[in-house]
C-alpha atoms as a PDB file:
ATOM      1  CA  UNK A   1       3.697 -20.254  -2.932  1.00  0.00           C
ATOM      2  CA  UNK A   2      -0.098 -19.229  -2.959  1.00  0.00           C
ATOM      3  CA  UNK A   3      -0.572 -21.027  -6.259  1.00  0.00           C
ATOM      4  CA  UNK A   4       1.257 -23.832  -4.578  1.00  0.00           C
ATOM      5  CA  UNK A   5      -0.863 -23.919  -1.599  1.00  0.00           C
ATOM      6  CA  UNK A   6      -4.162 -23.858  -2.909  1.00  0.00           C
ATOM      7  CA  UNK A   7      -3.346 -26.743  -5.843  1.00  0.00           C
ATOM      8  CA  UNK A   8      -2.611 -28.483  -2.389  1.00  0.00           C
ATOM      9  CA  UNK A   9      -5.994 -27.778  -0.724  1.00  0.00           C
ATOM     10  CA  UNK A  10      -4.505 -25.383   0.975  1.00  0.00           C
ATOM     11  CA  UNK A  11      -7.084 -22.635  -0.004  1.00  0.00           C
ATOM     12  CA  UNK A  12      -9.683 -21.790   2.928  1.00  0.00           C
ATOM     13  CA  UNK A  13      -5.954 -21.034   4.563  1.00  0.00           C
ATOM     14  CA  UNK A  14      -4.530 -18.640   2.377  1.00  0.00           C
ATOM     15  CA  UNK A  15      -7.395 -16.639   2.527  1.00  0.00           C
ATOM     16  CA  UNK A  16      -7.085 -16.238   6.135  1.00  0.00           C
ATOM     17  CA  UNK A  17      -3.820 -15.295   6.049  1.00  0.00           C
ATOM     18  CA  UNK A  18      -4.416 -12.666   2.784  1.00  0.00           C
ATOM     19  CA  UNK A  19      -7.266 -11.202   4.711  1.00  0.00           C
ATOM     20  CA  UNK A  20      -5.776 -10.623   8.191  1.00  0.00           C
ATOM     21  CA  UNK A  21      -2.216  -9.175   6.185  1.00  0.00           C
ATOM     22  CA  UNK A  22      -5.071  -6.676   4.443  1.00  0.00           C
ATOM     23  CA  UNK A  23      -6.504  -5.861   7.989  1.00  0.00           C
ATOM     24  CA  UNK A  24      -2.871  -5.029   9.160  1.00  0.00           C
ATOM     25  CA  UNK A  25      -2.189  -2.764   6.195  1.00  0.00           C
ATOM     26  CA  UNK A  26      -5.976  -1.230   6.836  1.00  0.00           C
ATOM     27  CA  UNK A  27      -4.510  -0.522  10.498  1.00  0.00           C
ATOM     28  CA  UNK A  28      -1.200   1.287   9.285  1.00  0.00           C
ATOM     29  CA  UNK A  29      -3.287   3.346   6.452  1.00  0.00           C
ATOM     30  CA  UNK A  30      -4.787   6.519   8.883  1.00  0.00           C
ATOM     31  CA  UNK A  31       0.054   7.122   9.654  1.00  0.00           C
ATOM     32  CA  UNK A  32      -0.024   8.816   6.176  1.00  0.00           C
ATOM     33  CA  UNK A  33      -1.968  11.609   6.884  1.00  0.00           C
ATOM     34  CA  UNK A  34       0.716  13.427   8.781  1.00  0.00           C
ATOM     35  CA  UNK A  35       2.790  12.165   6.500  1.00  0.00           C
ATOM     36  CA  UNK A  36       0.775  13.369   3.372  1.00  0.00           C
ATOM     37  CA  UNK A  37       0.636  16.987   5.083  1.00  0.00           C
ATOM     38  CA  UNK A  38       4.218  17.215   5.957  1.00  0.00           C
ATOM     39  CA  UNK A  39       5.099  16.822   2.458  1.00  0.00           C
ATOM     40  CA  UNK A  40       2.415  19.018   1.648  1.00  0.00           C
ATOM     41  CA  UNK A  41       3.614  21.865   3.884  1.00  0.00           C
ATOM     42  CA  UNK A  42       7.250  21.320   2.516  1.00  0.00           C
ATOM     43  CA  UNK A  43       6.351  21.730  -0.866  1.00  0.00           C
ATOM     44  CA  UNK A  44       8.014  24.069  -2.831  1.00  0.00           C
ATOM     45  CA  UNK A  45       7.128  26.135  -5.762  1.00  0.00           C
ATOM     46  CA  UNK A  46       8.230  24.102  -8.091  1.00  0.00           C
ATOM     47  CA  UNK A  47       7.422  21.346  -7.027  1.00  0.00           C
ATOM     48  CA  UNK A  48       4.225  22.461  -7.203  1.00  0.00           C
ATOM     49  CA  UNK A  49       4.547  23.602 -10.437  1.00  0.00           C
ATOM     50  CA  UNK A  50       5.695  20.325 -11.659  1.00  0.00           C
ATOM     51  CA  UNK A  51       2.634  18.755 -10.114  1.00  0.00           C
ATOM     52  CA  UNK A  52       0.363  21.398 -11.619  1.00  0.00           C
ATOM     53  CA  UNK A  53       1.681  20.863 -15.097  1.00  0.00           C
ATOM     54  CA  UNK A  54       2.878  16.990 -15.161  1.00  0.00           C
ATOM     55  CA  UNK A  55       0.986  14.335 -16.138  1.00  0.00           C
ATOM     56  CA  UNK A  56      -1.947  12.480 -14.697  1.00  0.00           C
ATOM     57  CA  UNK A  57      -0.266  10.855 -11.802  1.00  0.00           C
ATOM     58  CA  UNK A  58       2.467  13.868 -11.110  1.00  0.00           C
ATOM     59  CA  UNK A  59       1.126  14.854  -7.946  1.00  0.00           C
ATOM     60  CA  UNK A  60       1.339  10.911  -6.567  1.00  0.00           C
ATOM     61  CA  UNK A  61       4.522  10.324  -8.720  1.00  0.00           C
ATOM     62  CA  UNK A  62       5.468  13.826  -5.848  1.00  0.00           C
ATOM     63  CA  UNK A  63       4.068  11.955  -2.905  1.00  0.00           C
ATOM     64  CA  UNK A  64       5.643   8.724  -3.405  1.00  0.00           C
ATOM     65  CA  UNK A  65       9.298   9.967  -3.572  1.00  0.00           C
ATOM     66  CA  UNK A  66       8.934  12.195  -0.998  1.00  0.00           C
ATOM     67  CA  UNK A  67       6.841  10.168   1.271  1.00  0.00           C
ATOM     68  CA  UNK A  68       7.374   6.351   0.677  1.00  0.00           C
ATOM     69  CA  UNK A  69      10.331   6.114   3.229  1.00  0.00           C
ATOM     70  CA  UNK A  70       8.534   7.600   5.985  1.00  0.00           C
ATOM     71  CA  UNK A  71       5.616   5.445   5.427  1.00  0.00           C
ATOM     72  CA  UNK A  72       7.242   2.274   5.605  1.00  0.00           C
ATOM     73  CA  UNK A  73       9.025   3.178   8.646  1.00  0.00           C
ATOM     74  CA  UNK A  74       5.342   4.504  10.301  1.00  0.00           C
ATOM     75  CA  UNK A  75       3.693   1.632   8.995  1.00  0.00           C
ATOM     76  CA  UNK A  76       6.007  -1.367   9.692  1.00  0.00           C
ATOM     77  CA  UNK A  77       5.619  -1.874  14.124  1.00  0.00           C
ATOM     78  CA  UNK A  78       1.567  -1.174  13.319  1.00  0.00           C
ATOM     79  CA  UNK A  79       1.536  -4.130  10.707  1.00  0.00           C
ATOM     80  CA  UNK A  80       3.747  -6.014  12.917  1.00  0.00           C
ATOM     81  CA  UNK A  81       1.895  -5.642  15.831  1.00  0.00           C
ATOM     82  CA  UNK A  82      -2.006  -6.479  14.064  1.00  0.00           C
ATOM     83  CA  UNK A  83      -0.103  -9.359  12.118  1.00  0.00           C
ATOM     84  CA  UNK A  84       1.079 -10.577  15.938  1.00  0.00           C
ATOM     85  CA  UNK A  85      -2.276  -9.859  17.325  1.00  0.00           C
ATOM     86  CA  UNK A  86      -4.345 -11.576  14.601  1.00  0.00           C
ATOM     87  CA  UNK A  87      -1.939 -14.216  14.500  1.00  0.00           C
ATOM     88  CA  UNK A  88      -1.254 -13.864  11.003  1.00  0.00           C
ATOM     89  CA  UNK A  89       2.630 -14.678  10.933  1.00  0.00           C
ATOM     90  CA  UNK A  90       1.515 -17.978  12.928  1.00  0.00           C
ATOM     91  CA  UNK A  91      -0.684 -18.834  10.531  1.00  0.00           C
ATOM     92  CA  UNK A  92       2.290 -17.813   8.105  1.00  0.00           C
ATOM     93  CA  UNK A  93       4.958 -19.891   9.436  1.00  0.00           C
ATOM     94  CA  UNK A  94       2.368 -23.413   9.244  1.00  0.00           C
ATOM     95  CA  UNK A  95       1.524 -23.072   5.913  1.00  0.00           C
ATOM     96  CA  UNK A  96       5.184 -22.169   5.379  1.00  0.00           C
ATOM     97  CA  UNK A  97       6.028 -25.967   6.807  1.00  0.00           C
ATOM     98  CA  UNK A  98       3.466 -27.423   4.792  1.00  0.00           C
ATOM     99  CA  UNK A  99       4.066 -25.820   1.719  1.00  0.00           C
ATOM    100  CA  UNK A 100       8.034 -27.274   2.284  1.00  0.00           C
ATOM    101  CA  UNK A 101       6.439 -30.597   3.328  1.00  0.00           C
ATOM    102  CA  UNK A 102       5.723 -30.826  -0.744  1.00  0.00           C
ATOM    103  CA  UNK A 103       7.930 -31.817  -3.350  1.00  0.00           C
ATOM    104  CA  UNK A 104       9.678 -29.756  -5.935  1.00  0.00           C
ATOM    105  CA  UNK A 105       8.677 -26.756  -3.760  1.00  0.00           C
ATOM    106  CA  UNK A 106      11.167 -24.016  -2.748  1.00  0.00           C
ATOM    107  CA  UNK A 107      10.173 -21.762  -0.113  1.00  0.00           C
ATOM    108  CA  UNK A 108      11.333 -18.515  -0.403  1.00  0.00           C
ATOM    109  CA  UNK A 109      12.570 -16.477   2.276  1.00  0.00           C
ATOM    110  CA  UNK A 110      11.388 -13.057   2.944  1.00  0.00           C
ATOM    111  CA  UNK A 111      10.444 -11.076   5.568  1.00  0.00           C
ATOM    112  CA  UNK A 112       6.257 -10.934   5.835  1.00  0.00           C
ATOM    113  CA  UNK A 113       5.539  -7.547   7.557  1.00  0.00           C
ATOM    114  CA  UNK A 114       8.246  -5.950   4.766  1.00  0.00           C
ATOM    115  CA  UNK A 115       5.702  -7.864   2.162  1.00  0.00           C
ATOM    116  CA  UNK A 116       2.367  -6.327   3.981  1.00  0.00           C
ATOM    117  CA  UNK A 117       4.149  -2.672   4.337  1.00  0.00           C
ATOM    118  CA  UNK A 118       5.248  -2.920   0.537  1.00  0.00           C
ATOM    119  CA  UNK A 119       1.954  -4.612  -0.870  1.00  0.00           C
ATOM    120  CA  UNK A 120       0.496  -1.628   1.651  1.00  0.00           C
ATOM    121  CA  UNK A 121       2.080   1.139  -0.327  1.00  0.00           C
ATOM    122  CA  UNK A 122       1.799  -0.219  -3.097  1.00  0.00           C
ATOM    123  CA  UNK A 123      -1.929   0.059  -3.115  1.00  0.00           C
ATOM    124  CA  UNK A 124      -1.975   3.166  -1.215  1.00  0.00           C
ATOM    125  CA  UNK A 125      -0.330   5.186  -3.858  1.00  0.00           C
ATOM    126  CA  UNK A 126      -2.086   2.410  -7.002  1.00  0.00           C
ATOM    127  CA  UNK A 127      -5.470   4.124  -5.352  1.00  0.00           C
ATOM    128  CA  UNK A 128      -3.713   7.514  -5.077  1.00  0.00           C
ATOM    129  CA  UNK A 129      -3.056   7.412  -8.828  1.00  0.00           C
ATOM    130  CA  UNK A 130      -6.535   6.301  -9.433  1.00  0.00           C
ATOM    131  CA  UNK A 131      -8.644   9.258  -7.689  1.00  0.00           C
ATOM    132  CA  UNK A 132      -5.285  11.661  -9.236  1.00  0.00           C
ATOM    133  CA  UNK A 133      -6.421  10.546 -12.915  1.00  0.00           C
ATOM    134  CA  UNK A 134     -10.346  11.172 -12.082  1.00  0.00           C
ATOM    135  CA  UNK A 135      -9.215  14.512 -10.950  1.00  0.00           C
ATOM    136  CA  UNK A 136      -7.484  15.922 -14.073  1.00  0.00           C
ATOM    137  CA  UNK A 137      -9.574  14.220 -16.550  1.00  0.00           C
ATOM    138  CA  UNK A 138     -13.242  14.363 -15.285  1.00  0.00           C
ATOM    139  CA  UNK A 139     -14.541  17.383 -14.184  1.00  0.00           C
ATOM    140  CA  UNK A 140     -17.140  15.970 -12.134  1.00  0.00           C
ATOM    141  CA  UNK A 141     -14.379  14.337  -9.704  1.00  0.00           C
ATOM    142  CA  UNK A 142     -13.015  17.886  -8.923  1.00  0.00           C
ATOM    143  CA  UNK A 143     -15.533  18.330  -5.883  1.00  0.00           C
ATOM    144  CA  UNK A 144     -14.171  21.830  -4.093  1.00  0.00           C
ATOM    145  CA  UNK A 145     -13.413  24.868  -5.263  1.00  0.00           C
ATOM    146  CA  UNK A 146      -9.728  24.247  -4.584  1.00  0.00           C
ATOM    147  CA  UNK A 147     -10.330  21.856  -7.110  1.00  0.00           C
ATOM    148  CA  UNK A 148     -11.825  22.999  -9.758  1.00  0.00           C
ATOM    149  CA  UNK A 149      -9.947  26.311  -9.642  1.00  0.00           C
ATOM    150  CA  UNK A 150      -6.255  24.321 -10.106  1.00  0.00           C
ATOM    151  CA  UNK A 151      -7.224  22.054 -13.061  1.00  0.00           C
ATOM    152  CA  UNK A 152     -10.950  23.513 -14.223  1.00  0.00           C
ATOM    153  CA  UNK A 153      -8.067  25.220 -16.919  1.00  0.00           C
END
């Protein structure tokens, strides 16, 4: 539909909409501290283990199955209610209609603060994975002593 939308002028639009579903998922980010901690303070040994001798995204490949339930059910009435405050599923719903308003164009239906807390997590544990990589291949992006002691092996 984005593809759709902008070929139709639609562009200045889309971006509004892109930007204030980012701003929701920026809102819903700080729930997975707690989160993060909990599963952190449940960890057992070998789970830790696994992490310790996996490969270079084992400790977010950890966090994501036991955390990625919980988040979307923190995150989902945050992004709902800064997607309802920023009117974002407004602005949703009219270029909806005018994307149906064009031919040969199927709408499909999904539900948009699902999409924001999936896209959300997605790129939560995508930057997760990043910074994990850094950490067990480049010694200058262990910064503490924690750090460096775990994988300065």
């Amino acid at each position: 539909m984005d593809k759709v939308l902008r070929l139709a002028g639609f562009g200045p639009q889309v971006n509004e909409v892109v930007v204030s579903m980012n701003r929701a998922a920026e809102q819903a980010a700080p729930l997975a501290k707690p989160i993060f901690k909990d599963a952190v303070t449940n960890m057992g040994f070998d789970d830790a283990k696994k992490i310790l001798d996996g490969g270079n995204t084992a400790a977010t490949d950890y966090f994501q199955g036991k955390t990625r339930d919980q988040l979307a059910t923190a995150f989902k009435p945050e992004v709902e209610k800064t997607m309802s405050q920023v009117g974002v599923t407004t602005q949703y719903k009219e270029l909806v209609g005018q994307c149906t308003t064009l031919p040969f164009v199927q709408v499909p239906a999904f539900d948009l603060d699902d999409y924001v807390v999936g896209k959300s997590l997605d790129g939560l544990f995508h930057t997760l994975a990043q910074e994990e990589q850094q950490i067990r291949t480049n010694p200058a992006a262990r910064v503490t002593d924690l750090l460096k002691d775990v994988f300065g092996k």
